[in-house]
Protein backbone atom coordinates (compact mmCIF):
# COMPACT_ATOMS: atom_id res chain seq x y z
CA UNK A 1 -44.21 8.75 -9.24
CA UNK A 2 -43.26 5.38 -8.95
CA UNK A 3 -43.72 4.57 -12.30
CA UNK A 4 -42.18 7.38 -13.50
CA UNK A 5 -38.82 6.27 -11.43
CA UNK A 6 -39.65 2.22 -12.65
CA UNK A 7 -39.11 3.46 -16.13
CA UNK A 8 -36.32 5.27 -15.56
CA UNK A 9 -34.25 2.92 -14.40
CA UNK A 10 -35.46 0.21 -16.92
CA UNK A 11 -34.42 3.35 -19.75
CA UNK A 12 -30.89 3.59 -17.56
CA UNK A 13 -30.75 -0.60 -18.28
CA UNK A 14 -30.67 0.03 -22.01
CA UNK A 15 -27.89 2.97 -21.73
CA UNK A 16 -24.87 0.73 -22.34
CA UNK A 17 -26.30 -1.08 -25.19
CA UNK A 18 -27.84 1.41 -27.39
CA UNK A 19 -25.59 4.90 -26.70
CA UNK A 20 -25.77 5.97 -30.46
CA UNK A 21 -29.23 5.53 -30.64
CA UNK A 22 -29.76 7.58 -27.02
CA UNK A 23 -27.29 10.21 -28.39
CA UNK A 24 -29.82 10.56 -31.56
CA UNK A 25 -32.74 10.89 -29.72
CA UNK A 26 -31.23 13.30 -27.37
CA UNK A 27 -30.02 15.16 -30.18
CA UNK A 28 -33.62 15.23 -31.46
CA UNK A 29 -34.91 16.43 -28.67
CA UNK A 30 -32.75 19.44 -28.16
CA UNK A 31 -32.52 20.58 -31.90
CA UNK A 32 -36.65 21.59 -31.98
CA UNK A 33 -36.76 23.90 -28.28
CA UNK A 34 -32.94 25.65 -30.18
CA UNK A 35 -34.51 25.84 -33.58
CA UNK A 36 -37.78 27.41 -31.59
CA UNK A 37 -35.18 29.80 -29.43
CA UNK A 38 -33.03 30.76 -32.98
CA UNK A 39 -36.38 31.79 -34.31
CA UNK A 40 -37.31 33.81 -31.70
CA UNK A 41 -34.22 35.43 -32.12
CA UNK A 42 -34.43 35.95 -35.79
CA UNK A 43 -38.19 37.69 -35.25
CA UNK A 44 -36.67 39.75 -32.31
CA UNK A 45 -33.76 41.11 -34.54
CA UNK A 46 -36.45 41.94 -37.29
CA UNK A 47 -38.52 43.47 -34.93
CA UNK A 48 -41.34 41.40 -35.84
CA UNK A 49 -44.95 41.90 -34.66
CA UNK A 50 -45.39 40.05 -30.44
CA UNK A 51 -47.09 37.48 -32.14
CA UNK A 52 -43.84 36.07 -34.41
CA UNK A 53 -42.02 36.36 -31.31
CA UNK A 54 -43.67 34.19 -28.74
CA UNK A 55 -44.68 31.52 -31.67
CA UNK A 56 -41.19 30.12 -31.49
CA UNK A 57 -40.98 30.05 -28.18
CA UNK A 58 -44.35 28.30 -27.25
CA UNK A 59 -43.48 25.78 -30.13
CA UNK A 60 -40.00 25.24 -28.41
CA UNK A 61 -41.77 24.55 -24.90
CA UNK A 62 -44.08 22.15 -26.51
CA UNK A 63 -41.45 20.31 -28.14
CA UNK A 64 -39.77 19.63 -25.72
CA UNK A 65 -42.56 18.63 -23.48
CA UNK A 66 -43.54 16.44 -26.26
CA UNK A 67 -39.65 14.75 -26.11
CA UNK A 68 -39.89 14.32 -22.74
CA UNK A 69 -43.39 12.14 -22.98
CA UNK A 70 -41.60 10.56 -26.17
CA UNK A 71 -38.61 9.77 -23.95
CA UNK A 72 -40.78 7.63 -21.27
CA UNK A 73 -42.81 6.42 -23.52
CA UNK A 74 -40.13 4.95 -25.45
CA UNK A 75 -38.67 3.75 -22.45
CA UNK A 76 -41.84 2.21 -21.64
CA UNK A 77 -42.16 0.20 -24.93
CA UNK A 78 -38.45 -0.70 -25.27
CA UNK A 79 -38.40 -2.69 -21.32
């Protein structure tokens, strides 16, 4: 956990120096869990088989899991 908190602050260092680049990557990382939750959407409206339905949504949770290890990562690489 301690890591987890060291990279943190190291990715809170770079904040003030890099805000476009944070506001992309942020941006990134929300537009694939809403493209996932518009999709479900779109399949509930259509009243498409279960299976189109939770697709989007599974993708959307992995996606943003997979931001969220990009995010330390990153953090990680750029300290």
């Amino acid at each position: 956990m301690n890591k987890v908190r060291d990279l943190w602050n190291q990715y809170e260092c770079l904040a003030p120096r890099r805000k476009v680049g944070i506001a992309l990557e942020i941006a990134a990382g929300i537009w694939y869990p809403l493209a996932g939750i518009v999709l479900w959407l779109f399949f509930k409206i259509r009243k498409s088989a279960p299976v189109f339905r939770a697709a989007p949504l599974s993708g959307a949770v992995l996606s943003l899991a997979l931001f969220t290890v990009q995010f330390f990562v990153g953090a990680a690489l750029t300290a």
